[in-house]
Protein backbone atom coordinates (compact mmCIF):
# COMPACT_ATOMS: atom_id res chain seq x y z
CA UNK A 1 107.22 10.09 -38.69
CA UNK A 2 107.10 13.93 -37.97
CA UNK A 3 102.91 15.13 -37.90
CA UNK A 4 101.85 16.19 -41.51
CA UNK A 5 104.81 14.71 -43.02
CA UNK A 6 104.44 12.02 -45.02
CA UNK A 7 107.49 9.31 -46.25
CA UNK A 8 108.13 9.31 -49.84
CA UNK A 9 107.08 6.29 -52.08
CA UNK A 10 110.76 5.48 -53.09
CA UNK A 11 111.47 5.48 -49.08
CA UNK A 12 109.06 3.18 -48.34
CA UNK A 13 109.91 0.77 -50.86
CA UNK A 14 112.94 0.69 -49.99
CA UNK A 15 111.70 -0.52 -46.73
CA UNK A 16 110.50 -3.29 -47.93
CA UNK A 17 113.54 -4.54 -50.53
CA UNK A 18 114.43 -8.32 -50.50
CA UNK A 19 115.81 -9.48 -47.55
CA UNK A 20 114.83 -6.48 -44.92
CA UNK A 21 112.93 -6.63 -41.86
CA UNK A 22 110.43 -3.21 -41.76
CA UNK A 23 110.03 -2.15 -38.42
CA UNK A 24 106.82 -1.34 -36.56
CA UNK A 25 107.87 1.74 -37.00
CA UNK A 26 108.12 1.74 -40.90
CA UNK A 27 105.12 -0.67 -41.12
CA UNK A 28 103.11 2.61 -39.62
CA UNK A 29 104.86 4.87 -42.12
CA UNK A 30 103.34 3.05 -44.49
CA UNK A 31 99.97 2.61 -42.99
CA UNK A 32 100.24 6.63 -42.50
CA UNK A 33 101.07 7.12 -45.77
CA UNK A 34 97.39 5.66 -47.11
CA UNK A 35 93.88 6.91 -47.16
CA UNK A 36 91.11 4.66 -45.51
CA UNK A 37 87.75 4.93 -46.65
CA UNK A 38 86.77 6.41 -42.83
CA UNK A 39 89.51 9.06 -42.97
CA UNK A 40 87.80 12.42 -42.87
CA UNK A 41 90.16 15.02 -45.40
CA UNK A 42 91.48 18.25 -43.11
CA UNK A 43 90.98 21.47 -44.45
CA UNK A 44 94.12 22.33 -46.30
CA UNK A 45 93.61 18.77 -48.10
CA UNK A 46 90.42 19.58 -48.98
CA UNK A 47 92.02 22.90 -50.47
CA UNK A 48 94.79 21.19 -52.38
CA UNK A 49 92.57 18.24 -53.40
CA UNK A 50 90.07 21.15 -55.06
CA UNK A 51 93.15 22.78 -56.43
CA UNK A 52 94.33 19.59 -58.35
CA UNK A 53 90.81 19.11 -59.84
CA UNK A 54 90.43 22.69 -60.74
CA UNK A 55 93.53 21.80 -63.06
CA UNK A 56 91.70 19.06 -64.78
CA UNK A 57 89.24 19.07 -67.85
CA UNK A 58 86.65 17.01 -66.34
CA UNK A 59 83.35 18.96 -65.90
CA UNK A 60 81.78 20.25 -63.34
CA UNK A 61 78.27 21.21 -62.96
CA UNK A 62 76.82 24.29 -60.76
CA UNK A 63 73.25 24.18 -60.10
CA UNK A 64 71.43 26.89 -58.00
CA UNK A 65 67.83 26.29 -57.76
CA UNK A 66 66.53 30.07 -55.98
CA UNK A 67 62.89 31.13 -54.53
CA UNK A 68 61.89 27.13 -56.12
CA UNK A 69 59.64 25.93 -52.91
CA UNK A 70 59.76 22.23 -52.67
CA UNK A 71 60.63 21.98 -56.07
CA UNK A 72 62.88 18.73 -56.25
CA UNK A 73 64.98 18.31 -59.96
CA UNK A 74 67.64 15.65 -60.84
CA UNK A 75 69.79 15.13 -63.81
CA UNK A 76 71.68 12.28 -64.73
CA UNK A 77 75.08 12.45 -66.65
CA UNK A 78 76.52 9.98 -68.81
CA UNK A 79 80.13 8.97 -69.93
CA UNK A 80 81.63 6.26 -72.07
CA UNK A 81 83.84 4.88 -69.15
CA UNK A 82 82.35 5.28 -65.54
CA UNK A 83 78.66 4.49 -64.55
CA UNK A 84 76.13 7.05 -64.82
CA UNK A 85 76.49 10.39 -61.90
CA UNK A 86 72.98 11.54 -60.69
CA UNK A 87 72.95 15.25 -59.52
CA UNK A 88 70.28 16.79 -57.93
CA UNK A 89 69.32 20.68 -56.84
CA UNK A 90 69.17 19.72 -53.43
CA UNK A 91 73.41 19.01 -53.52
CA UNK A 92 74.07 22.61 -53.64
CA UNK A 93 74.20 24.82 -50.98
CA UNK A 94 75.17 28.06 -53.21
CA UNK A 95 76.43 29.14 -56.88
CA UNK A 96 79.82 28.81 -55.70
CA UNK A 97 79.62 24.28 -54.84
CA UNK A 98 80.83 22.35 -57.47
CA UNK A 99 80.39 18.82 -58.46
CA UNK A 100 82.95 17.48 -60.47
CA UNK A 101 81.90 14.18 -63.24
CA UNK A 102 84.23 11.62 -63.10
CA UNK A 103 84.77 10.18 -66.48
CA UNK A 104 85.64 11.54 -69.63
CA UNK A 105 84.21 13.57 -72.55
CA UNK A 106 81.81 13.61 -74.24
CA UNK A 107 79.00 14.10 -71.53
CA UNK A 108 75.83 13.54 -72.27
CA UNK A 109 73.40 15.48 -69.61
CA UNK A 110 69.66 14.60 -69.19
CA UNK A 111 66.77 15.36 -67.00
CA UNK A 112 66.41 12.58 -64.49
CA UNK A 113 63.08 13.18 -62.27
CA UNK A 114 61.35 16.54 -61.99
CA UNK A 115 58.71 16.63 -59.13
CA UNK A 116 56.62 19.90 -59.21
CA UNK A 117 56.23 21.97 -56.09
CA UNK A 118 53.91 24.67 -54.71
CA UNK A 119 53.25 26.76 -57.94
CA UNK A 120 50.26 28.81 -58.39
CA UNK A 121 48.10 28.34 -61.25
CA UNK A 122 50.04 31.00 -63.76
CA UNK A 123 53.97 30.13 -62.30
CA UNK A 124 56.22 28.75 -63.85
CA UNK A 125 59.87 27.19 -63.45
CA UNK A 126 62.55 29.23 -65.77
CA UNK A 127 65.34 26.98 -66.63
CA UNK A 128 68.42 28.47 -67.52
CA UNK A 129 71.90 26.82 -68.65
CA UNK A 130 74.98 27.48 -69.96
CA UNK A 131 76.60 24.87 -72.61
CA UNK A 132 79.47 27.59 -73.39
CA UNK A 133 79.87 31.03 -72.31
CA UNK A 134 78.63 33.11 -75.21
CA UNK A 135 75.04 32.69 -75.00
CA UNK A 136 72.00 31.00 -72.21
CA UNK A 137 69.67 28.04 -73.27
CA UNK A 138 66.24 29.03 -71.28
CA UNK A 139 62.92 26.95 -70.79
CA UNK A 140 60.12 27.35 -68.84
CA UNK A 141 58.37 24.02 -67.26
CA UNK A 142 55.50 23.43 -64.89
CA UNK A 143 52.28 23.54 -65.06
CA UNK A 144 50.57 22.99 -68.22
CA UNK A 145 54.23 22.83 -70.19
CA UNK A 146 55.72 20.02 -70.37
CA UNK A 147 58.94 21.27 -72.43
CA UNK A 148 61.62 20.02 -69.88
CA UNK A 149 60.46 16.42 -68.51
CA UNK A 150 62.29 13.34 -67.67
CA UNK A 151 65.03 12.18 -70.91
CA UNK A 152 65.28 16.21 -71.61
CA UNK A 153 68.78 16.23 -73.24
CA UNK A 154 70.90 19.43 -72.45
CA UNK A 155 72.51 19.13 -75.33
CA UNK A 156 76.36 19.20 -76.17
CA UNK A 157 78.69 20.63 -73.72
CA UNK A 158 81.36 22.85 -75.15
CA UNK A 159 83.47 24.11 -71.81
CA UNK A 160 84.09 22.35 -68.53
CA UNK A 161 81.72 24.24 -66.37
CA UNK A 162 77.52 23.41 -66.72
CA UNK A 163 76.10 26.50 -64.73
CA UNK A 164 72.58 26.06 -63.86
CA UNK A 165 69.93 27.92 -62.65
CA UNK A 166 66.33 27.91 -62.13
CA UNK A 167 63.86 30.22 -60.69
CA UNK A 168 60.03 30.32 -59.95
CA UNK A 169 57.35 33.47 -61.47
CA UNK A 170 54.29 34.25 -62.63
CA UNK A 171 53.57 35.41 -66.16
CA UNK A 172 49.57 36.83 -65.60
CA UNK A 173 48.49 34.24 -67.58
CA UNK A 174 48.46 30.20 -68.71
CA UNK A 175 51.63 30.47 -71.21
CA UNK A 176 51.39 27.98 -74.20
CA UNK A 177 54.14 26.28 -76.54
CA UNK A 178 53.85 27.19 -79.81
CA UNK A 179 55.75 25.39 -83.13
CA UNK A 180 57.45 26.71 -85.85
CA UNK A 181 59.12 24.36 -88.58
CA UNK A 182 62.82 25.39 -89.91
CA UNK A 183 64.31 23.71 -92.47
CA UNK A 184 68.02 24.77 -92.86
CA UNK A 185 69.85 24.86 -96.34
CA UNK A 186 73.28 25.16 -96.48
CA UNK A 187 74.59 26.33 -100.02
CA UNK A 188 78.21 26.34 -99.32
CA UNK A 189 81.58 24.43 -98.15
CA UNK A 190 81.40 26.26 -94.64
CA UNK A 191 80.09 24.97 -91.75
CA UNK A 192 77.45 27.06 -90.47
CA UNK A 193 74.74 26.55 -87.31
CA UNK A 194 72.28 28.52 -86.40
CA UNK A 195 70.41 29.49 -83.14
CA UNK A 196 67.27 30.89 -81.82
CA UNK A 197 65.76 32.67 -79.14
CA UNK A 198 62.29 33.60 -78.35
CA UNK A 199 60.40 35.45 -75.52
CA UNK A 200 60.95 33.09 -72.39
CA UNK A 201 62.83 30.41 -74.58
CA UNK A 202 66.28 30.14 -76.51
CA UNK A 203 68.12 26.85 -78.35
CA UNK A 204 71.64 25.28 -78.78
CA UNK A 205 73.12 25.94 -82.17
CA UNK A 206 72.50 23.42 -84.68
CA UNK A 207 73.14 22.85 -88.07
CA UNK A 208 69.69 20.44 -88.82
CA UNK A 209 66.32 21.26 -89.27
CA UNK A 210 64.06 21.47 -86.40
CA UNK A 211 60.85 22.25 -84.61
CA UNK A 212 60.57 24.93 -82.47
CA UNK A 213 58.65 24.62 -79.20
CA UNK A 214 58.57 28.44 -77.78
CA UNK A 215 56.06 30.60 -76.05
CA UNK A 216 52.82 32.92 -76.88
CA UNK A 217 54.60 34.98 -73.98
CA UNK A 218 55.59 36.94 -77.49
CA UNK A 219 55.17 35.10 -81.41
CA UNK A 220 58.47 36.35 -82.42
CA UNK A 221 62.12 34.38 -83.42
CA UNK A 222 65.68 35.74 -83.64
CA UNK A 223 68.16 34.03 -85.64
CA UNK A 224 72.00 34.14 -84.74
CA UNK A 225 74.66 32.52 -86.91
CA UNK A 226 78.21 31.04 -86.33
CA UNK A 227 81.14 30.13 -88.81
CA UNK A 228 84.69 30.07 -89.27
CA UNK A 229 85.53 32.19 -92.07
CA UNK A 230 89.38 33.00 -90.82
CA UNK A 231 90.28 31.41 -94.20
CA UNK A 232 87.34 32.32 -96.97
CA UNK A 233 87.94 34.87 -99.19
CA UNK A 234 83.77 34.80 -99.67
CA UNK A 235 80.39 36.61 -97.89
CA UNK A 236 77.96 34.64 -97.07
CA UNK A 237 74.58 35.64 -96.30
CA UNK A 238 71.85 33.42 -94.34
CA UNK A 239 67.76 34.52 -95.11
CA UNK A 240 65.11 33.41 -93.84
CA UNK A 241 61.73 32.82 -95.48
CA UNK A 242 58.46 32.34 -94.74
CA UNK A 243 58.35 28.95 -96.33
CA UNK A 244 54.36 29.02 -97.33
CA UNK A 245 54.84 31.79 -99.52
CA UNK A 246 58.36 31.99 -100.08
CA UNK A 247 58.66 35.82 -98.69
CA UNK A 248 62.18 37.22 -97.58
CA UNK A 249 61.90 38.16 -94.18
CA UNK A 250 65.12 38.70 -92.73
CA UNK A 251 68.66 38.72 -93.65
CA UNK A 252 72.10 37.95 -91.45
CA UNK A 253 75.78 38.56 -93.09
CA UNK A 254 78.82 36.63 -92.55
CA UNK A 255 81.95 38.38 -93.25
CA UNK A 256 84.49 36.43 -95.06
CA UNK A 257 88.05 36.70 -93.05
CA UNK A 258 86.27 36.73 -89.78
CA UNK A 259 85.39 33.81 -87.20
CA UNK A 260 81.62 34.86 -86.33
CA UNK A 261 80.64 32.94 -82.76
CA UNK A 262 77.36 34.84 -83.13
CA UNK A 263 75.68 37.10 -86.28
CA UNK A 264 72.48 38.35 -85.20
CA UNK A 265 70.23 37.68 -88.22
CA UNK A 266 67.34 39.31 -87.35
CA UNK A 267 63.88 38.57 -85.92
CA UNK A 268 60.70 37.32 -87.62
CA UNK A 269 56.69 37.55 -86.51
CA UNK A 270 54.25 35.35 -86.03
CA UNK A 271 55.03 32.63 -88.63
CA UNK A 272 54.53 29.08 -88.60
CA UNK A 273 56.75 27.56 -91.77
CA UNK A 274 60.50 29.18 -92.59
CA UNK A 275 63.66 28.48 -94.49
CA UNK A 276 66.74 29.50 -94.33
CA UNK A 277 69.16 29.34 -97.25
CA UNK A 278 72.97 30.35 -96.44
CA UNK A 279 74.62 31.28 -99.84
CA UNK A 280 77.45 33.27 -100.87
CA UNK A 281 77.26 36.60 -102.47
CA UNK A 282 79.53 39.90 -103.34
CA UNK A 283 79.45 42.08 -101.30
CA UNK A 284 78.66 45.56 -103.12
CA UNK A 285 79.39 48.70 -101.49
């Protein structure tokens, strides 16, 4: 058998029909024509190996863990037919490595050990991940904040790439979590979820009530929206109150016709209790 060329699979069974003798020489064709668990992949079958995964929907995960010390950070992802796939920081050599999950959707992604490195008294670790490519979940951890520990859950993922990142800095002071209760109230037929981001700290979209756990780095929340209104001939409008006194404090509009991925809804202060009601209204000019 000519070098890099391997016999096909109907040639090779027909080596073997009933009643044929295979030759040495076909018995090696077909010994040539396997993998062994020692074989070491060349180059270009390491290319055309990545190639045929690239064309695949199983996820992948990029991790780059920058300026972290001795930092070390696992996570351990989950499917419904293959065992579970530790990953760890220390895999990845830059942004560009890959690790691919083997086993189907849906993943679920959790924190698996986290031990602390070298930080100084007022660093902290910023976590940062992508679940789809509109908008960045952050965290900070370390230290005094124990937001992302062992059995964090990274929530849903909705593409087939899980970039993560996480750096090391100092804030000039001890940063504490602070808690805000939402309750969400949906008044319509649309499915709507919500979001929020803070100074230092963002969320996943949800459509639930929840408990915040941001920063003091700044007392302030921003609300984003998302719905599919391609085929609603309605507005809808999503406010927030303060719950405790049942003040309107900010307002985010929906367009009807539109799919909205993500309706800023504006930013409240330094408030422990809110609501939001989504409801439709006219819109008057």
């Amino acid at each position: 058998m000519e070098e890099n060329k391997l016999t096909t699979r109907d040639q090779l069974k027909i080596y073997f029909e009933t009643g044929k003798y295979p030759t040495e020489g076909q018995f090696a064709d077909l010994i040539d024509s396997l993998r062994l668990r020692e074989d070491v992949f060349t180059k270009r079958e390491l290319a055309i190996f990545a190639n045929n995964l690239a064309a695949i929907d199983n996820l992948y995960v990029n991790f780059l863990a920058n300026n972290v010390g001795n930092l070390k950070f696992s996570i351990v992802v989950s499917t419904n037919d293959e065992p579970d796939q530790v990953i760890s920081s220390t895999d990845f050599r830059s942004f560009l490595d890959k690790r691919y999950i083997v086993g189907s959707a849906p993943y679920t992604i959790k924190v698996k050990e986290i031990l602390e490195g070298d930080l100084g008294e007022m660093e902290y670790y910023n976590l940062a991940y992508q679940l789809n490519q509109t908008y960045t979940i952050y965290r900070l951890f370390g230290n005094n904040l124990n937001t992302v520990s062992a059995g964090f859950d990274f929530g849903k993922v909705e593409s087939i790439g899980l970039p993560i990142q996480i750096t090391k800095g100092g804030y000039g002071k001890k940063v504490n979590i602070l808690n805000t209760n939402v309750k969400f109230v949906n008044k319509t037929e649309v499915p709507i979820q919500y979001r929020i981001e803070a100074a230092g700290w963002s969320d996943q979209y949800r459509a639930e009530d929840t408990i915040t756990d941001h920063y003091d780095l700044g007392d302030y929340l921003t609300f984003f929206y998302k719905a599919d209104l391609t085929k609603i001939n309605q507005h809808i409008k999503c406010e927030v109150y303060n719950a405790d006194n049942d003040t309107l404090l900010t307002t985010g509009y929906l367009s009807a016709g539109q799919n909205q991925n993500s309706v800023n809804g504006g930013q409240i202060n330094e408030v422990r209790n809110v609501r939001i009601e989504c409801s439709y209204y006219e819109n008057v000019e």
